[in-house]
Protein backbone atom coordinates (compact mmCIF):
# COMPACT_ATOMS: atom_id res chain seq x y z
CA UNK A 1 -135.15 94.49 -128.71
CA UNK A 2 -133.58 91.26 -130.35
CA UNK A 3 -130.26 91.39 -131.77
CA UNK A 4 -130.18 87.79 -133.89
CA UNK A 5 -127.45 85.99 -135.59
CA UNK A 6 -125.11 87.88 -138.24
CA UNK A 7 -127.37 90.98 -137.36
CA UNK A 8 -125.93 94.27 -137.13
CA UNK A 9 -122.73 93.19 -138.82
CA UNK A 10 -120.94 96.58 -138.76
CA UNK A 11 -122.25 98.15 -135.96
CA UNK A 12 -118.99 99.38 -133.41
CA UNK A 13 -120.95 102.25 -130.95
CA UNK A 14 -124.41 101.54 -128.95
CA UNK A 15 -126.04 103.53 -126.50
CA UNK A 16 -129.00 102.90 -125.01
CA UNK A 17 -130.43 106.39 -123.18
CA UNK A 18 -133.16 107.52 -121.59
CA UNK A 19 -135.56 104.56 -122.80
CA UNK A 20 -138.30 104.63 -120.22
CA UNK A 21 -140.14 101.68 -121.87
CA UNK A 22 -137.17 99.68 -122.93
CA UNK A 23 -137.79 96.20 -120.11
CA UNK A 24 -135.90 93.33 -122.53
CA UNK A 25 -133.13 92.46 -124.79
CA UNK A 26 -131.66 89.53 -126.19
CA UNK A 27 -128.72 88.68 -127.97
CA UNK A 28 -128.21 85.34 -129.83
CA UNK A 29 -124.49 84.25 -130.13
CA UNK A 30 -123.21 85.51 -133.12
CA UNK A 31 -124.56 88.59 -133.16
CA UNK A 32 -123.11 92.56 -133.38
CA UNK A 33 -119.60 90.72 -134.11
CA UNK A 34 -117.93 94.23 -134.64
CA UNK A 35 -119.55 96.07 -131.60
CA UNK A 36 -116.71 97.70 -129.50
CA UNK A 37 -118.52 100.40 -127.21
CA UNK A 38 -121.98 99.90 -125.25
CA UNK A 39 -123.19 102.68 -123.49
CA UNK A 40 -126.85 101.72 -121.09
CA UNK A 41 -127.75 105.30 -119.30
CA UNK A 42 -131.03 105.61 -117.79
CA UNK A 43 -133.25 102.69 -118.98
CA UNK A 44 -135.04 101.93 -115.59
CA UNK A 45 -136.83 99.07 -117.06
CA UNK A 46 -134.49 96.85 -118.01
CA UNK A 47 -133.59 94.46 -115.64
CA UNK A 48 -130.25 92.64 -116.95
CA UNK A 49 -127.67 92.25 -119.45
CA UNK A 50 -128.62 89.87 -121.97
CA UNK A 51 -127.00 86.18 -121.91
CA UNK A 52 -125.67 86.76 -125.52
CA UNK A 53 -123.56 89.85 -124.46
CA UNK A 54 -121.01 86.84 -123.14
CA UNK A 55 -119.87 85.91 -126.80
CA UNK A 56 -119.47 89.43 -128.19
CA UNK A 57 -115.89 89.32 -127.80
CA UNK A 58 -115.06 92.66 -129.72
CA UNK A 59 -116.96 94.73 -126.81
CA UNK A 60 -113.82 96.77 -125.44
CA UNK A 61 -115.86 99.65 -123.52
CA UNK A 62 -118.99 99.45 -121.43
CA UNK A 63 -120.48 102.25 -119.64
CA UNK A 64 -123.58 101.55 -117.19
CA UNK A 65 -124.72 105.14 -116.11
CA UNK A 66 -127.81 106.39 -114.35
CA UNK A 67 -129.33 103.05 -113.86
CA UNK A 68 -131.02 101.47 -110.45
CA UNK A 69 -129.11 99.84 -108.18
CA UNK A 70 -130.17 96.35 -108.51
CA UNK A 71 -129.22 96.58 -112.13
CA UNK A 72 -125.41 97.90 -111.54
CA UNK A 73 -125.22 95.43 -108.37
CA UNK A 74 -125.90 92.38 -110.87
CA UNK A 75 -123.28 93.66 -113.27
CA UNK A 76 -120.86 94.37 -111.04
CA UNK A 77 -117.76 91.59 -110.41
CA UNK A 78 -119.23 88.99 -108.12
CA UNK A 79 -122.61 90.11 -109.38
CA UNK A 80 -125.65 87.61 -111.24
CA UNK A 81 -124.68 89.37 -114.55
CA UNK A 82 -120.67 89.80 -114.17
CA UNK A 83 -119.93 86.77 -116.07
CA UNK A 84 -121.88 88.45 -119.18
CA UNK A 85 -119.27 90.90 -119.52
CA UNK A 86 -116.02 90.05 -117.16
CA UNK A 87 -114.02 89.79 -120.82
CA UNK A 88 -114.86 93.52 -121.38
CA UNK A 89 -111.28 95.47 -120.59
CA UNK A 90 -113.09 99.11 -120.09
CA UNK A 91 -115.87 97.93 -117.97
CA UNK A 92 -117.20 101.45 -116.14
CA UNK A 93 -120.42 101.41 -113.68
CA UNK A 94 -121.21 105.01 -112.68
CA UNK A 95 -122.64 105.06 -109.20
CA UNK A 96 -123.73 108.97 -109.94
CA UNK A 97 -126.46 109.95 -108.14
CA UNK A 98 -127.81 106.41 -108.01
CA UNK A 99 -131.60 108.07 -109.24
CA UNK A 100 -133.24 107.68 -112.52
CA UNK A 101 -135.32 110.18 -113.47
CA UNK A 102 -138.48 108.52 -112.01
CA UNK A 103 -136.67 108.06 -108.54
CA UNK A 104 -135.87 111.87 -109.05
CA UNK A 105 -139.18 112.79 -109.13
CA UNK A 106 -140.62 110.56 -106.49
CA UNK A 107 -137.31 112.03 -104.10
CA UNK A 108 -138.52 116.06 -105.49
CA UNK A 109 -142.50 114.80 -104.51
CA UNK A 110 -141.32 113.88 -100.81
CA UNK A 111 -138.75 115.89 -100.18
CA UNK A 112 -141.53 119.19 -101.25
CA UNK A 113 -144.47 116.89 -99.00
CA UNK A 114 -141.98 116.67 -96.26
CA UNK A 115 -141.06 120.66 -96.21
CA UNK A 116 -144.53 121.55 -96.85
CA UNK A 117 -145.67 119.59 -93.78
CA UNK A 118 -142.83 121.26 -91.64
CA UNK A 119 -144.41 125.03 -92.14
């Protein structure tokens, strides 16, 4: 997904959910200049936060949910990404079950393998 300059003028709510295929996303400076809420939850592809994410400076709320470790470790402070969105006031990583929905079914696979190889 690209997000260019002046697009998405009015936009003020995001989420990106369950998007199995969704791997990149860029953000040129001057775009979504009204968002105020970004909600990522479950998009096991995508590996960072864009760079341009640093000069939308009406984001107030972010919500990272159901996403792989190495994603919420880079966003986190003192993290690769943190920088990207350390001006964000409401910044909220969810360290729920820590699976996707792939991991969840690789975990249900072994977990039935490993019982079934106990009987």
């Amino acid at each position: 997904m690209f997000c260019s300059n002046g697009g998405f003028p009015q936009l003020k709510y995001l989420s990106f959910m369950i998007l199995e295929k969704f791997k990149e996303w860029k953000v040129e400076e001057g775009a979504l200049p009204s968002l105020y809420s970004l909600h990522i939850d479950d998009c096991a592809m995508l590996s960072n936060i864009p760079d341009g994410l640093t000069f939308v400076t009406t984001l107030k709320e972010m919500m990272i949910q159901r996403m792989p470790i190495y994603f919420k470790l880079r966003v986190e402070e003192g993290g690769e990404d943190f920088y990207k969105v350390q001006h964000v006031p409401s910044l909220i990583i969810l360290n729920d079950s820590g699976f996707n929905r792939f991991e969840e079914s690789m975990q249900t696979i072994y977990d039935d393998a490993k019982i079934s190889s106990n009987m």
